[in-house]
PDB file of N, CA and C in Angstrom:
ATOM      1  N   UNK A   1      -5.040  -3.285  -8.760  1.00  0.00           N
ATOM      2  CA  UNK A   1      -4.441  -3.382  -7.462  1.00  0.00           C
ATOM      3  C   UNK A   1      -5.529  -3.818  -6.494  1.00  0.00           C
ATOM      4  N   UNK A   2      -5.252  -5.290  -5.718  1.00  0.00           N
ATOM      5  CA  UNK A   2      -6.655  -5.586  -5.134  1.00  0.00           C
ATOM      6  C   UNK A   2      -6.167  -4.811  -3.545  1.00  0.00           C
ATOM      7  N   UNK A   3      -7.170  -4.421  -2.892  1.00  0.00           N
ATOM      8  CA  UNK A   3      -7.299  -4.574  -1.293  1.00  0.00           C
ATOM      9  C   UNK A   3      -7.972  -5.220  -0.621  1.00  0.00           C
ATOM     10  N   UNK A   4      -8.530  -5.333   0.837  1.00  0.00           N
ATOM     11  CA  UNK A   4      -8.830  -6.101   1.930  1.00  0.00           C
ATOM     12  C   UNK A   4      -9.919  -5.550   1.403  1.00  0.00           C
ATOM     13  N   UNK A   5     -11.153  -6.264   1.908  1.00  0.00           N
ATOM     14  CA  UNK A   5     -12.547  -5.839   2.127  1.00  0.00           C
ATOM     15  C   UNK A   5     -12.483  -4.565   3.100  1.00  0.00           C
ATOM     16  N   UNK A   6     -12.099  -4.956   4.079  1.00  0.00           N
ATOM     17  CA  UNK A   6     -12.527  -3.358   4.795  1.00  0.00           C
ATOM     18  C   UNK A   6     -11.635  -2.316   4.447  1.00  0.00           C
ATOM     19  N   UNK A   7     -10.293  -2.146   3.464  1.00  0.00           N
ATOM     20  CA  UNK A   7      -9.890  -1.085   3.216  1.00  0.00           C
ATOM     21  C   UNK A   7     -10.730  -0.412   1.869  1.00  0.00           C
ATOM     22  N   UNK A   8     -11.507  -1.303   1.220  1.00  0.00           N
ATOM     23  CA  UNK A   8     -11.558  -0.663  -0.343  1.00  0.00           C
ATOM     24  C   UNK A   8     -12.447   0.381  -0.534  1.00  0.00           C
ATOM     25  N   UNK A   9     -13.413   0.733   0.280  1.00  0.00           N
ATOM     26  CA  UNK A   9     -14.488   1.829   0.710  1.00  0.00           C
ATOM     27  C   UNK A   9     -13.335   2.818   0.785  1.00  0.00           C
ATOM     28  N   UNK A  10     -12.260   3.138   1.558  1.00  0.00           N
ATOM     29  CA  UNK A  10     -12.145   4.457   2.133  1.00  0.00           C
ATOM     30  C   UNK A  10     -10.628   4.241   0.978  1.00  0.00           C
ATOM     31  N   UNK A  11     -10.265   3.694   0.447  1.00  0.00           N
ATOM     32  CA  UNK A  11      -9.289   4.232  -1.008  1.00  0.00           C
ATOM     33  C   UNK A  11     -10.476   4.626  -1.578  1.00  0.00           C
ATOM     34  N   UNK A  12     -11.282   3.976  -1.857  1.00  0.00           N
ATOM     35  CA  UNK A  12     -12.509   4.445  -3.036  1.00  0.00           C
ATOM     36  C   UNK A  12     -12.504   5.949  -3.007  1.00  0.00           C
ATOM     37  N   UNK A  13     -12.631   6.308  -1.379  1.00  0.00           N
ATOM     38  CA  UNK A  13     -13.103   7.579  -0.691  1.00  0.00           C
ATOM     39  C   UNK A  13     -11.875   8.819  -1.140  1.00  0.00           C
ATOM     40  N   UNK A  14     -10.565   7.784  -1.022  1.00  0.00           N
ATOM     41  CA  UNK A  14      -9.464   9.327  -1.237  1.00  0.00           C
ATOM     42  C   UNK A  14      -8.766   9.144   0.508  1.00  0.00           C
ATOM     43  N   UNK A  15      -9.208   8.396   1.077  1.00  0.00           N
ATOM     44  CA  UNK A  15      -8.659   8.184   2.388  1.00  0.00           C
ATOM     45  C   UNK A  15      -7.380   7.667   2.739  1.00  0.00           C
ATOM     46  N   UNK A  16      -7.442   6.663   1.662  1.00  0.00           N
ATOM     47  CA  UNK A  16      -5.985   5.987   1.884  1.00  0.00           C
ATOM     48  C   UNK A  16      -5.423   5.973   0.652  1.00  0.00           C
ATOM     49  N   UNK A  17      -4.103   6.452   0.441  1.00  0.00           N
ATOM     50  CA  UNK A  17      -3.526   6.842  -0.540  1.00  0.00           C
ATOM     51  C   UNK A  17      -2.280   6.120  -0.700  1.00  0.00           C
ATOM     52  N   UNK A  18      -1.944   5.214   0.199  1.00  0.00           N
ATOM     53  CA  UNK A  18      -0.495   4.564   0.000  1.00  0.00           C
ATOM     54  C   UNK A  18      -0.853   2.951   0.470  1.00  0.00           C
ATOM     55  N   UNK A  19      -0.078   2.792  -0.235  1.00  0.00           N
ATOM     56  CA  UNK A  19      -0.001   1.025   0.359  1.00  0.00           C
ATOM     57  C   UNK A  19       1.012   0.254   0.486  1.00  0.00           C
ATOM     58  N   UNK A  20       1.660  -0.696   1.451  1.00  0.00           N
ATOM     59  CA  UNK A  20       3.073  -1.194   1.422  1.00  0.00           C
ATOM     60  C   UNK A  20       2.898  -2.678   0.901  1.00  0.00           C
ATOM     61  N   UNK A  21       3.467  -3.020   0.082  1.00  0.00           N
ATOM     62  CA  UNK A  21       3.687  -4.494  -0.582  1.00  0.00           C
ATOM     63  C   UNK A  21       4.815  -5.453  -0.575  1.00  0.00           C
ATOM     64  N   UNK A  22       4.450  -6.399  -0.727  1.00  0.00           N
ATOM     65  CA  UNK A  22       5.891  -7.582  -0.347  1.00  0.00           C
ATOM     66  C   UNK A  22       6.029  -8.273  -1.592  1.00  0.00           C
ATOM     67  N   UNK A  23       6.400  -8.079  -2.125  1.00  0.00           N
ATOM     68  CA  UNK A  23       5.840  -8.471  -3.905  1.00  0.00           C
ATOM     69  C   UNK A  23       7.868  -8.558  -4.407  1.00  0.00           C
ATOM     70  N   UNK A  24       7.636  -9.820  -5.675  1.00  0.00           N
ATOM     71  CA  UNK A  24       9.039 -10.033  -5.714  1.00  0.00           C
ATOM     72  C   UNK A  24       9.588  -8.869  -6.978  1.00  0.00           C
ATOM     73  N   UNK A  25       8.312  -8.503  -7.009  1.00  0.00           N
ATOM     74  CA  UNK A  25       8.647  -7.529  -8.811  1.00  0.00           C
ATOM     75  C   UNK A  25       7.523  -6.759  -8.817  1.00  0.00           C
ATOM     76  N   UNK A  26       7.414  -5.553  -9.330  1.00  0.00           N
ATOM     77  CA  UNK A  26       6.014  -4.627  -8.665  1.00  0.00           C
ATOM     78  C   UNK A  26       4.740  -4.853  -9.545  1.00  0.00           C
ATOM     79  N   UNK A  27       3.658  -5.086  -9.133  1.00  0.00           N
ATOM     80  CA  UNK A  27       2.650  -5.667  -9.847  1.00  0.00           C
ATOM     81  C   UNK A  27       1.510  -4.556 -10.241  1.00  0.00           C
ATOM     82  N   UNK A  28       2.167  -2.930 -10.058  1.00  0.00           N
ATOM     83  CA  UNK A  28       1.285  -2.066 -10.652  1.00  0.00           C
ATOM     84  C   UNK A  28       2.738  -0.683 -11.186  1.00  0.00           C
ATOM     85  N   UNK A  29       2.317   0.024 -12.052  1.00  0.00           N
ATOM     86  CA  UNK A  29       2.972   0.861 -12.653  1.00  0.00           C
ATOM     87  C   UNK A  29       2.843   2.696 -12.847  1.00  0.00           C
ATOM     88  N   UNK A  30       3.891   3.084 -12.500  1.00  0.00           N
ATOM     89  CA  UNK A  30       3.541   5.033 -12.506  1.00  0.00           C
ATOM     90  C   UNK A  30       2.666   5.201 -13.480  1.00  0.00           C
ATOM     91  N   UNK A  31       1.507   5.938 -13.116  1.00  0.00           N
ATOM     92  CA  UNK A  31       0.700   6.286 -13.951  1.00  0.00           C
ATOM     93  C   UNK A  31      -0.491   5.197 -14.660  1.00  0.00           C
ATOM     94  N   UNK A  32      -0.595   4.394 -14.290  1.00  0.00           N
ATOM     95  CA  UNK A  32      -1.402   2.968 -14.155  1.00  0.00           C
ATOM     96  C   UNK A  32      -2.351   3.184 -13.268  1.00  0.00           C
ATOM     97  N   UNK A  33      -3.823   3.114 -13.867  1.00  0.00           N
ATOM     98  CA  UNK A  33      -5.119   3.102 -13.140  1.00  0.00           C
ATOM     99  C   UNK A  33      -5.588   1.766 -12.734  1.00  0.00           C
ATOM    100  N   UNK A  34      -6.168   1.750 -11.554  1.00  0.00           N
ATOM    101  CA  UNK A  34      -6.974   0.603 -11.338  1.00  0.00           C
ATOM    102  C   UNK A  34      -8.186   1.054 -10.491  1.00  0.00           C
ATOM    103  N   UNK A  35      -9.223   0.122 -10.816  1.00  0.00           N
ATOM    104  CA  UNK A  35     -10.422  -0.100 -10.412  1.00  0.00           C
ATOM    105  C   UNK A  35     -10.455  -0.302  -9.049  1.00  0.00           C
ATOM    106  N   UNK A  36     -11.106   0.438  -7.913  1.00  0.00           N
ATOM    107  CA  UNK A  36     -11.276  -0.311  -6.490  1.00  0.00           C
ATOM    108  C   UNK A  36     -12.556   0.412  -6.214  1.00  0.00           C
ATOM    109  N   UNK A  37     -12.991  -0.501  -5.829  1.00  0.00           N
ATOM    110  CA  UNK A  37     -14.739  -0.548  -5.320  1.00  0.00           C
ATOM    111  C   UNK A  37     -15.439   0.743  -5.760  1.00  0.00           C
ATOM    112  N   UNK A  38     -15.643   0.477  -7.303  1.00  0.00           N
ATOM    113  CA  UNK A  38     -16.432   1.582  -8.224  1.00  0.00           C
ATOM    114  C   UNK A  38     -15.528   2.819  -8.291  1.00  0.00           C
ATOM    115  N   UNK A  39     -14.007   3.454  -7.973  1.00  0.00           N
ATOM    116  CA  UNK A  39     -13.257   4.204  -8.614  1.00  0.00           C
ATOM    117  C   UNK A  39     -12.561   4.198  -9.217  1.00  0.00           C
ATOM    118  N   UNK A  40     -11.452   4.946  -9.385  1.00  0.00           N
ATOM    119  CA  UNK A  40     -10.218   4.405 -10.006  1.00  0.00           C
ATOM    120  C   UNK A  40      -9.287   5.146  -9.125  1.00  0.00           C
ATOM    121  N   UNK A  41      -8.065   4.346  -8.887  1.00  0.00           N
ATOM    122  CA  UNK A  41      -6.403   5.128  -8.267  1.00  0.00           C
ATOM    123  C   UNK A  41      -5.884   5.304  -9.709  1.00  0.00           C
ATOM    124  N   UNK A  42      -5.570   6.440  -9.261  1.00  0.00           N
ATOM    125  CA  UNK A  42      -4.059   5.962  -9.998  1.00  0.00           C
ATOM    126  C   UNK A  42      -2.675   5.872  -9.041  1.00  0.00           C
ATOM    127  N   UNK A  43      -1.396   5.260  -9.844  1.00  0.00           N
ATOM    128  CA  UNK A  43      -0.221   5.477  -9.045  1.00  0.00           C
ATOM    129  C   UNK A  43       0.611   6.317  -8.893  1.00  0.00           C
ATOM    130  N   UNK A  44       1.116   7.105  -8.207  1.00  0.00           N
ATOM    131  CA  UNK A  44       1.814   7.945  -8.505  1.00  0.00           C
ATOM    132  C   UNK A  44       3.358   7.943  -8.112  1.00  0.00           C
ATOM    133  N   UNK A  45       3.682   7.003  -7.582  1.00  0.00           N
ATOM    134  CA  UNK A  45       4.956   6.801  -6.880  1.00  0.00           C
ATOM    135  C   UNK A  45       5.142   4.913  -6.385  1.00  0.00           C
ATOM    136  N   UNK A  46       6.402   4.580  -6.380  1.00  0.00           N
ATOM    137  CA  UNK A  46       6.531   2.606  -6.458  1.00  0.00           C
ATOM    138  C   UNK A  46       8.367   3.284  -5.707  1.00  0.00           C
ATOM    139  N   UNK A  47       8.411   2.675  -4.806  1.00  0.00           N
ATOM    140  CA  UNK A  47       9.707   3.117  -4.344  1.00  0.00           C
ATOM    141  C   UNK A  47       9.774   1.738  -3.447  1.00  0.00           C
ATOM    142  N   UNK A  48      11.086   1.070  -4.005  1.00  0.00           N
ATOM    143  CA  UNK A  48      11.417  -0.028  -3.230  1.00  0.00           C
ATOM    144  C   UNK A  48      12.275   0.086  -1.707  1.00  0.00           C
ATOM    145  N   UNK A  49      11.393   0.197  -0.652  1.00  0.00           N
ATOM    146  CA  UNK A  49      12.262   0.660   0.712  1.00  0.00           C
ATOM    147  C   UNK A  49      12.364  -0.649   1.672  1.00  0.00           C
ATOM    148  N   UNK A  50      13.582  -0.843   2.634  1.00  0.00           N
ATOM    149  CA  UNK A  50      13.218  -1.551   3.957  1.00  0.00           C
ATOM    150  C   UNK A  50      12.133  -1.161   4.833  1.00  0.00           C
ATOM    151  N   UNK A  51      11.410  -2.391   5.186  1.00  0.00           N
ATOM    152  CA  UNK A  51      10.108  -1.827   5.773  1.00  0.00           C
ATOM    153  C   UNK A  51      10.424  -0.425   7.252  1.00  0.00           C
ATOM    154  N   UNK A  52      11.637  -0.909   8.055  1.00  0.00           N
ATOM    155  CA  UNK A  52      11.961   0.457   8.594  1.00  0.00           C
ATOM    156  C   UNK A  52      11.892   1.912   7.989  1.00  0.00           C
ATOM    157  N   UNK A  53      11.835   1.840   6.703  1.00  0.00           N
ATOM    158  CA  UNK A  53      11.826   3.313   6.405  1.00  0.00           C
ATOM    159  C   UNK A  53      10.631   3.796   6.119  1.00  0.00           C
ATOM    160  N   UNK A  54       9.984   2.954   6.682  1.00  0.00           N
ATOM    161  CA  UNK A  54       7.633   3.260   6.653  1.00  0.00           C
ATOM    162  C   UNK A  54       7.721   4.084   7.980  1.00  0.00           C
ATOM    163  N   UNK A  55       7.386   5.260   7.339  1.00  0.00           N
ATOM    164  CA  UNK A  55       6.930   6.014   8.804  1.00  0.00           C
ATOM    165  C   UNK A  55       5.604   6.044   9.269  1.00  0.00           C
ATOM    166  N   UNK A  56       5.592   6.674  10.596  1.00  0.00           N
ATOM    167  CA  UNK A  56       4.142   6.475  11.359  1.00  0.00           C
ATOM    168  C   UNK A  56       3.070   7.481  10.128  1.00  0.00           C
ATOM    169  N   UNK A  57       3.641   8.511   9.656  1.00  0.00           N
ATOM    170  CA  UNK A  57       2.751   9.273   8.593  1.00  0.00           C
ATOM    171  C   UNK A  57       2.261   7.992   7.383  1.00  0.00           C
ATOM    172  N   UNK A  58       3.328   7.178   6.987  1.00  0.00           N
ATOM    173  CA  UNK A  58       2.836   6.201   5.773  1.00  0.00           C
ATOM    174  C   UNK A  58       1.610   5.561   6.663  1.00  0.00           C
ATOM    175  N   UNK A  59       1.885   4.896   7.770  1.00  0.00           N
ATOM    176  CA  UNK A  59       0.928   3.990   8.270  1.00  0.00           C
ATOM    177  C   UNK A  59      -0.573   4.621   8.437  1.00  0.00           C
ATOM    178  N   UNK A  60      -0.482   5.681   8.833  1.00  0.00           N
ATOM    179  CA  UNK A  60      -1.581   6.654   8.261  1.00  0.00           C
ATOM    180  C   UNK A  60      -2.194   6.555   7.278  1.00  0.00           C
ATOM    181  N   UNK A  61      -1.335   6.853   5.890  1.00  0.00           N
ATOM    182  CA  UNK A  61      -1.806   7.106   4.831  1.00  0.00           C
ATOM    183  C   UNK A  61      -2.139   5.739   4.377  1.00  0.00           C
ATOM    184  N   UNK A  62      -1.852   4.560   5.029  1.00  0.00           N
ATOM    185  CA  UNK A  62      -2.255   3.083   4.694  1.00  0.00           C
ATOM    186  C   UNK A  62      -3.685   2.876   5.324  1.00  0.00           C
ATOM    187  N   UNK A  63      -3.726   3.780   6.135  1.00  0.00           N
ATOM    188  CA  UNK A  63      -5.329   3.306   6.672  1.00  0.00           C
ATOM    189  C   UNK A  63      -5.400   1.841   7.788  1.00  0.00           C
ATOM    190  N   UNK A  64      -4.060   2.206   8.570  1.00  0.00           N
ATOM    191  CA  UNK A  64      -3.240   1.372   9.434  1.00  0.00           C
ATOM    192  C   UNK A  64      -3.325   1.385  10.989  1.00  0.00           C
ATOM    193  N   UNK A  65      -3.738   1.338  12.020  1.00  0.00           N
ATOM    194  CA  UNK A  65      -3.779   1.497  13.190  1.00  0.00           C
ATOM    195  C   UNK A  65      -2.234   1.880  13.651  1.00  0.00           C
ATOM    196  N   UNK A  66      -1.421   0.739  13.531  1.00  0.00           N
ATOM    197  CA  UNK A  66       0.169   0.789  13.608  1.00  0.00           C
ATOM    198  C   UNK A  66       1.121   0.331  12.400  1.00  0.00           C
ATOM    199  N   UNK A  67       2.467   0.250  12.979  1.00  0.00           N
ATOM    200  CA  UNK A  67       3.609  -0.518  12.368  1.00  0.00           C
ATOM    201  C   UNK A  67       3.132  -1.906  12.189  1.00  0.00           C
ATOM    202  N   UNK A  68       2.844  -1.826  13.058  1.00  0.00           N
ATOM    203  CA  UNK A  68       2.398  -3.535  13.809  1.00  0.00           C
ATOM    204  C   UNK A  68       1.746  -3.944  12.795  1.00  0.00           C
ATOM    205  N   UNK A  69       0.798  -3.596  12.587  1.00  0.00           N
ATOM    206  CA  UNK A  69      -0.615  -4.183  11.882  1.00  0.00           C
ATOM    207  C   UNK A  69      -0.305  -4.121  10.528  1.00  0.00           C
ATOM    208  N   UNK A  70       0.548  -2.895   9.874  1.00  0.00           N
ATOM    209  CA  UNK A  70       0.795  -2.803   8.618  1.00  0.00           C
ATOM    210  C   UNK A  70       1.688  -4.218   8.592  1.00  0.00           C
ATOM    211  N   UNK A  71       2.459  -4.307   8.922  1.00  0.00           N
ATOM    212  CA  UNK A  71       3.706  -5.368   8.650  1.00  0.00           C
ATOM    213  C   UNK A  71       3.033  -6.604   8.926  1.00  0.00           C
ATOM    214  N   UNK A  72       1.527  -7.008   9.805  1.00  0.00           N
ATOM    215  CA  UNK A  72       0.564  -8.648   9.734  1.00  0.00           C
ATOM    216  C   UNK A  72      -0.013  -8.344   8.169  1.00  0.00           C
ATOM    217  N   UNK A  73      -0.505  -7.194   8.366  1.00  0.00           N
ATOM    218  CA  UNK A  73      -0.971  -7.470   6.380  1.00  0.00           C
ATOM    219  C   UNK A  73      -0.193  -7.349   5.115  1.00  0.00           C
ATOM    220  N   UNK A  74       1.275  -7.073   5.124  1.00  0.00           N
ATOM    221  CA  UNK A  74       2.183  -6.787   4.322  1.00  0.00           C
ATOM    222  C   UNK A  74       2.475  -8.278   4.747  1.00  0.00           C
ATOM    223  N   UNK A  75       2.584  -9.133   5.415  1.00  0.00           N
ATOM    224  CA  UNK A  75       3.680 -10.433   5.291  1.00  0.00           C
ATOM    225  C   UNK A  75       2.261 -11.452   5.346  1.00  0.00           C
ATOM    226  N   UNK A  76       1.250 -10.992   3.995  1.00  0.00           N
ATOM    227  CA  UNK A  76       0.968 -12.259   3.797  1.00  0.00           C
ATOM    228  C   UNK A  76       1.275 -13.018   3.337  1.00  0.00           C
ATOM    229  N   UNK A  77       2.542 -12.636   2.410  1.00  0.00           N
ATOM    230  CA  UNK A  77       3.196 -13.234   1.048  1.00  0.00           C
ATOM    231  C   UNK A  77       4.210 -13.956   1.938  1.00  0.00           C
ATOM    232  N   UNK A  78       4.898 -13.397   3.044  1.00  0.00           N
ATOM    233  CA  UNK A  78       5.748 -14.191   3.685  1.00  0.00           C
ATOM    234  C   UNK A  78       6.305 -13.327   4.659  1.00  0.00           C
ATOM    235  N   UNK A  79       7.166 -13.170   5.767  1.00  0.00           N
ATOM    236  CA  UNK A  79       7.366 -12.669   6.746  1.00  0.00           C
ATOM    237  C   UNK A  79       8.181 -11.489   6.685  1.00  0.00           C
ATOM    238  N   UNK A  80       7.938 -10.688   7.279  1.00  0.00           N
ATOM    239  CA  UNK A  80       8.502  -9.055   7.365  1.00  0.00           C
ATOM    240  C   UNK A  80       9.277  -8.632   8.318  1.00  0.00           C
ATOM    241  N   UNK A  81      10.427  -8.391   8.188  1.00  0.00           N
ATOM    242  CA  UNK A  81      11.166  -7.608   9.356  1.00  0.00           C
ATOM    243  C   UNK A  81      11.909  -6.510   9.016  1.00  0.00           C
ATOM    244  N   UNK A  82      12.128  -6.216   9.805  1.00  0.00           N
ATOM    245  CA  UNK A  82      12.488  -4.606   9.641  1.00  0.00           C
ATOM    246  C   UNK A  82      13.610  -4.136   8.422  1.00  0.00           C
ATOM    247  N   UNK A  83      14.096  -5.155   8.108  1.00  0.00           N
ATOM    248  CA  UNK A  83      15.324  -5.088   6.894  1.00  0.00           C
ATOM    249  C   UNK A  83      14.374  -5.524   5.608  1.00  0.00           C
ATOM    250  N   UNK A  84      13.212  -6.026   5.699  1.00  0.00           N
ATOM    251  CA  UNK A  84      12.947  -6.754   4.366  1.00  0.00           C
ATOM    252  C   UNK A  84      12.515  -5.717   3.398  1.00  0.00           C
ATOM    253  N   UNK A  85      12.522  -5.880   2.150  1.00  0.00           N
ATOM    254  CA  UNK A  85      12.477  -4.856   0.753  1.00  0.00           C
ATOM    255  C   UNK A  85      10.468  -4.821   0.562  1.00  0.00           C
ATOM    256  N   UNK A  86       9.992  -3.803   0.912  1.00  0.00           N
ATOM    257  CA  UNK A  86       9.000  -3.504   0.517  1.00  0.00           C
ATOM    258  C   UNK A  86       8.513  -2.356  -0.545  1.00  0.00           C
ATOM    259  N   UNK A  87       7.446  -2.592  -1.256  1.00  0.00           N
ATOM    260  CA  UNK A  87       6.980  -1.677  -2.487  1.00  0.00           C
ATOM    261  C   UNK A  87       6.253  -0.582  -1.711  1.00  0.00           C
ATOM    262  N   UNK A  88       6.464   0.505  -1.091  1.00  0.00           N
ATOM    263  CA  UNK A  88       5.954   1.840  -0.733  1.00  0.00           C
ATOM    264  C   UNK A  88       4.947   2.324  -1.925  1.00  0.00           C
ATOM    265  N   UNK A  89       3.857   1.806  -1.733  1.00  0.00           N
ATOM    266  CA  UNK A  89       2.925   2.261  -3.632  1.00  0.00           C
ATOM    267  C   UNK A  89       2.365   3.851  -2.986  1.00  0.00           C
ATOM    268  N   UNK A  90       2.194   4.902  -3.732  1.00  0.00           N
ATOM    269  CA  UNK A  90       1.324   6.119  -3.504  1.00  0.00           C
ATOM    270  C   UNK A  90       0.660   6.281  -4.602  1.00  0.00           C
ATOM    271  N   UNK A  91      -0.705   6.311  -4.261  1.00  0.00           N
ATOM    272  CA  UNK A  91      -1.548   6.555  -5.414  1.00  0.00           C
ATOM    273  C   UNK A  91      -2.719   8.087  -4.870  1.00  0.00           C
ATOM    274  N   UNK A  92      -3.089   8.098  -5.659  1.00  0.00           N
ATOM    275  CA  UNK A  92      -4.522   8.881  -5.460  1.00  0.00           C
ATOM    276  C   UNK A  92      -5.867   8.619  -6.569  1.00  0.00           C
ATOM    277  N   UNK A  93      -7.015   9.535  -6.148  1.00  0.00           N
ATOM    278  CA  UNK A  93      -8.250   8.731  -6.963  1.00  0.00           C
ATOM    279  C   UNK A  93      -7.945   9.566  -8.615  1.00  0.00           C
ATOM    280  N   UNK A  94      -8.042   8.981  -9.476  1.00  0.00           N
ATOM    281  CA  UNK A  94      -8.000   9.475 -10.774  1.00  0.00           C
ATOM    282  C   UNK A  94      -9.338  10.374 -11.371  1.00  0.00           C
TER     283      UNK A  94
END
């Protein structure tokens, strides 16, 4: 599971534990480890939601300033609005 340069330090850390994705089919799996900047996550949860149902607690746990900002880095794949189907990932460090 890749991240941004400036998020991958503080998943590494245990800081950020969730991530929202725009993905047409989910590209990581329950219980599936991955490597991020010298740890490992694992996943613990893949729940396909409308991005409205991201609460201000997820954006938190994304390591997110806002809604706002989550939904400029979630629509790099293509544009996000409040109805569109996003991957809610929850992981923690393994």
């Amino acid at each position: 599971m890749q991240f941004s340069a400036e998020l991958r330090d503080e998943v590494a850390a245990g800081r950020i534990t969730m991530s929202v994705r725009l993905w047409q089919r989910p590209q990581v799996r329950v219980g599936g480890r991955y490597p991020v900047a010298g740890s490992t996550i694992e996943v613990t949860s893949i729940e396909l939601v409308p991005f409205s149902a991201i609460t201000a607690e997820d954006v938190a746990r994304c390591g997110e300033q806002d809604r706002e900002v989550l939904r400029a880095r979630a629509a790099h794949s293509g544009p996000v609005d409040d109805d569109t189907p996003v991957y809610r990932i929850e992981f923690k460090l393994a």
